[in-house]
Protein backbone atom coordinates (compact mmCIF):
# COMPACT_ATOMS: atom_id res chain seq x y z
CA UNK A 1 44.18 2.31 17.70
CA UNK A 2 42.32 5.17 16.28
CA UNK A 3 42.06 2.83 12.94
CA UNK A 4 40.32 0.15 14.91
CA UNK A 5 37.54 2.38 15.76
CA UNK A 6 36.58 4.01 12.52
CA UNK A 7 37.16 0.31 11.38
CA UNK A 8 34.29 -0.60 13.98
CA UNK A 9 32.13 2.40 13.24
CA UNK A 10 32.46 1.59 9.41
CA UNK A 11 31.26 -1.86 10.02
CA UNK A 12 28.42 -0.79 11.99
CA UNK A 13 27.28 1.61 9.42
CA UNK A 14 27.76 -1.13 6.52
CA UNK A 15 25.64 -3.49 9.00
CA UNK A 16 22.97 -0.93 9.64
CA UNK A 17 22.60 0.19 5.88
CA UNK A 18 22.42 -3.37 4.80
CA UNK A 19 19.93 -4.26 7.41
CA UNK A 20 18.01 -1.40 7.07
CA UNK A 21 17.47 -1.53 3.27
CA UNK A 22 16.93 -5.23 3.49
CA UNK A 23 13.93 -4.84 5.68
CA UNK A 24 12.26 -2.34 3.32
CA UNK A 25 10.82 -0.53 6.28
CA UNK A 26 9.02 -3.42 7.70
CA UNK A 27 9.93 -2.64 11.48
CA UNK A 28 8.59 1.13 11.05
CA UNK A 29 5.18 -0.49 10.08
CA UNK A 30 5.74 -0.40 6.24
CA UNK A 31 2.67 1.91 4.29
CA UNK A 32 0.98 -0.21 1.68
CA UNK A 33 -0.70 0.75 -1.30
CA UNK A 34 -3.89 -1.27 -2.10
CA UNK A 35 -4.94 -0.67 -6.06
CA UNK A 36 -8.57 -1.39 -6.09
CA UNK A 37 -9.23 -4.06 -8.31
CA UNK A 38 -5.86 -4.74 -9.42
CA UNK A 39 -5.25 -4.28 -13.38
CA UNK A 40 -9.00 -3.64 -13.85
CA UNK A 41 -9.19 -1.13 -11.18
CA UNK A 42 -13.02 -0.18 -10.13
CA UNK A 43 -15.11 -1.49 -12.80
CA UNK A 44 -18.14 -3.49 -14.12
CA UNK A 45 -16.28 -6.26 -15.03
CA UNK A 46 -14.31 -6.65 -11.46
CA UNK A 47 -15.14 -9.03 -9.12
CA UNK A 48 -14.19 -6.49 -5.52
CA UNK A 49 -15.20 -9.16 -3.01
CA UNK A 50 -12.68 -11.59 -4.64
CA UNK A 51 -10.18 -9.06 -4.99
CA UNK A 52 -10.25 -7.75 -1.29
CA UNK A 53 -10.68 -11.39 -0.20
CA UNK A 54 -7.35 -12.19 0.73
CA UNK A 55 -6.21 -8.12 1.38
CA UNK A 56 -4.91 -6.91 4.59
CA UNK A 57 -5.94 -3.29 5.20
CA UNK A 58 -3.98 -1.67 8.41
CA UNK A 59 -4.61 2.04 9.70
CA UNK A 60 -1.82 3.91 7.52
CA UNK A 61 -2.52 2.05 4.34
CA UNK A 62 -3.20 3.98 1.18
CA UNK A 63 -5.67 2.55 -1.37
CA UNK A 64 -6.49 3.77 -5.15
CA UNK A 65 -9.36 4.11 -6.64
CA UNK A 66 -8.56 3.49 -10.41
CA UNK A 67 -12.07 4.28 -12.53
CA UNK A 68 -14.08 5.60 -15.88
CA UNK A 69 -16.21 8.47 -14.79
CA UNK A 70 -18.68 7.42 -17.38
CA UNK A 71 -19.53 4.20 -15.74
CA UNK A 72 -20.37 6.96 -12.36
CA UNK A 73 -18.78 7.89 -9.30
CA UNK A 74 -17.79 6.37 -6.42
CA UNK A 75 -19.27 6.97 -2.88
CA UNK A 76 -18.17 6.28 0.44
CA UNK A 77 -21.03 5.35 2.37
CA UNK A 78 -22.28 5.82 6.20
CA UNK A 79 -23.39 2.70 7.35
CA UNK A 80 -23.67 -1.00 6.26
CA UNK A 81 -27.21 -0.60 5.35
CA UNK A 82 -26.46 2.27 2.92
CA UNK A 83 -23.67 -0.08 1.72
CA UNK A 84 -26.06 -3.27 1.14
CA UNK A 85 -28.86 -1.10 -0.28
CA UNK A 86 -26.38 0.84 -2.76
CA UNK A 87 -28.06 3.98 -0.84
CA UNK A 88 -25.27 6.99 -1.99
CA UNK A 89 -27.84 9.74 -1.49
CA UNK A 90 -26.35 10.90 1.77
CA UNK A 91 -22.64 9.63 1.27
CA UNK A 92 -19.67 10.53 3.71
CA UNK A 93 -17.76 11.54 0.07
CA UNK A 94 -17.71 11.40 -3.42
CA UNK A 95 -15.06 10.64 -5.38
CA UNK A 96 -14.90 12.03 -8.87
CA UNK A 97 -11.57 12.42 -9.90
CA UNK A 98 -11.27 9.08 -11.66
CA UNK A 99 -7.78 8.29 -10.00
CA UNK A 100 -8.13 8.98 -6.20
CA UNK A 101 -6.18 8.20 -3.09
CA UNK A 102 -7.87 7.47 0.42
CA UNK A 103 -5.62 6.87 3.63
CA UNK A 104 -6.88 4.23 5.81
CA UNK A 105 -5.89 6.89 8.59
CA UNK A 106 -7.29 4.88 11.53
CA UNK A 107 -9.29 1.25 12.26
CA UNK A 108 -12.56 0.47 11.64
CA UNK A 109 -15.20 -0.45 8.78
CA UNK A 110 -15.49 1.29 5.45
CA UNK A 111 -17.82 1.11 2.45
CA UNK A 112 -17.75 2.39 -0.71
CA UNK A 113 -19.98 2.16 -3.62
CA UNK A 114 -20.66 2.96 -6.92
CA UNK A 115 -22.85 5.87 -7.55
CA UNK A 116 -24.44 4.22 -11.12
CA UNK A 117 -27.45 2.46 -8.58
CA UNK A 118 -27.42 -0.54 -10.94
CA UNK A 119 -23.73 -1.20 -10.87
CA UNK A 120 -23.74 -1.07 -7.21
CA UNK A 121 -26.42 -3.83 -7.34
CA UNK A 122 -24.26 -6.10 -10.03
CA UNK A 123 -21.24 -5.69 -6.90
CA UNK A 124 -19.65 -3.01 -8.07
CA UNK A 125 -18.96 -2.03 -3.97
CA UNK A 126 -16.28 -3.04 -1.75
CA UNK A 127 -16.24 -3.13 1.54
CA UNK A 128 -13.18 -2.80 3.87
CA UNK A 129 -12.06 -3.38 7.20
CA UNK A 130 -9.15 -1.74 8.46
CA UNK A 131 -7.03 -3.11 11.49
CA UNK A 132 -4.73 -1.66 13.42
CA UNK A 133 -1.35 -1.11 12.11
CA UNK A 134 0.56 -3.75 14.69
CA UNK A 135 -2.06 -6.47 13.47
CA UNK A 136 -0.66 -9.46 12.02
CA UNK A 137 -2.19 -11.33 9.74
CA UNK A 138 -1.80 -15.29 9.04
CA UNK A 139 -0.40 -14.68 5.48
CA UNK A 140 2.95 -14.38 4.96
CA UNK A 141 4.22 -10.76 5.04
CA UNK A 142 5.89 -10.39 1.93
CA UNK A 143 3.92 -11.35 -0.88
CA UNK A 144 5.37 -11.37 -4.84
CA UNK A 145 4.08 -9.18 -7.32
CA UNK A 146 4.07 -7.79 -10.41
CA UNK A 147 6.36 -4.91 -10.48
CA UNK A 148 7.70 -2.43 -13.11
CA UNK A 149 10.19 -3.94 -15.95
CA UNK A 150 12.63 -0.64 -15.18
CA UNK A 151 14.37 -0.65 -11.69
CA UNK A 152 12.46 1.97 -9.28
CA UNK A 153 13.70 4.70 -7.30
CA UNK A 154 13.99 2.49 -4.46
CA UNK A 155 15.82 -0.03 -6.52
CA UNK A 156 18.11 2.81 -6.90
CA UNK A 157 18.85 4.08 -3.50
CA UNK A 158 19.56 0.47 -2.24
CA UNK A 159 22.24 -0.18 -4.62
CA UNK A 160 23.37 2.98 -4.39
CA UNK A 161 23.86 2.43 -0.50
CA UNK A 162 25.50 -0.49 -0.82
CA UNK A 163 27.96 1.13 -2.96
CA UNK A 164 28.50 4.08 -0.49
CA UNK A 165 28.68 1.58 2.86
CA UNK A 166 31.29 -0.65 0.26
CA UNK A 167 33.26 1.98 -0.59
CA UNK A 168 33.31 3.85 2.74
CA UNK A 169 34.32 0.03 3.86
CA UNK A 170 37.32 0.19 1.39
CA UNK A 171 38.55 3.67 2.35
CA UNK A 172 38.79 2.88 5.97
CA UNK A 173 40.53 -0.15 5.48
CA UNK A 174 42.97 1.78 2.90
CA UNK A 175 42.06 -0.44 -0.16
């Protein structure tokens, strides 16, 4: 009797593991990480309309600013006027780091532009609207990219809990 229950309690913690690493998080409103401008990150050459185009930005997103200082800084800006005008005399923050991280902590409009006046005018600006974290967009939530060519940690921990729900699986049943 008693090995019918940790039978059942093993089973529910195999199903729960499984389900929970399968999901990646999605049900806890999964963080993303939005790299601006992809390989290019924020410069000259990128094209930031196109590349936030078809982006989703929710409240507890992340995105990275990836840039050469040398080409200038990078401003977030007040208003859209400031924005369309490449005005970064009075900005909300500078960025100067060349590798920075801004949470999208809650919803509404953002605007950031180069400090180098001329770049801003050539498009080097993005601007970004950030929904709440329960929107849902009409694209299909999981979308394949590019990832590393070694597994990640996260590649890790999954197989390594399916290994420890497996083998906790084969000790209760005496295998």
């Amino acid at each position: 009797m008693a090995r019918d229950g940790i039978l059942k309690v093993a089973i529910a913690v195999l199903f729960v593991s499984v389900a929970a690493v399968s999901l990646g998080g999605s049900l806890v409103g999964a963080q993303v990480y939005h790299v601006v401008g992809a390989d290019r990150g924020w410069d000259p050459s990128s094209d930031l309309a196109s590349w936030s185009s078809d982006k989703t930005f929710r409240a507890g997103d992340k995105m990275w600013l990836a840039y050469s200082t040398a080409h200038g800084y990078i401003a977030e800006v007040k208003s859209k006027e400031e924005f369309e005008s490449c005005d970064v005399t009075n900005p909300i923050r500078m960025f100067t780091d060349g590798l920075d991280s801004i949470s999208m902590d809650k919803e509404g409009l953002r605007y950031f532009a180069s400090s180098n006046v001329e770049s801003c005018k050539n498009g080097l600006k993005l601007h970004v609207e950030v929904m709440p974290q329960s929107y849902q967009s009409e694209r299909p939530a999981l979308v394949a990219a590019n990832g590393p060519t070694t597994p990640s940690g996260s590649a890790h921990l999954t197989a390594s809990l399916v290994v420890l729900s497996v083998g906790l699986l084969c000790y209760v049943l005496g295998f």
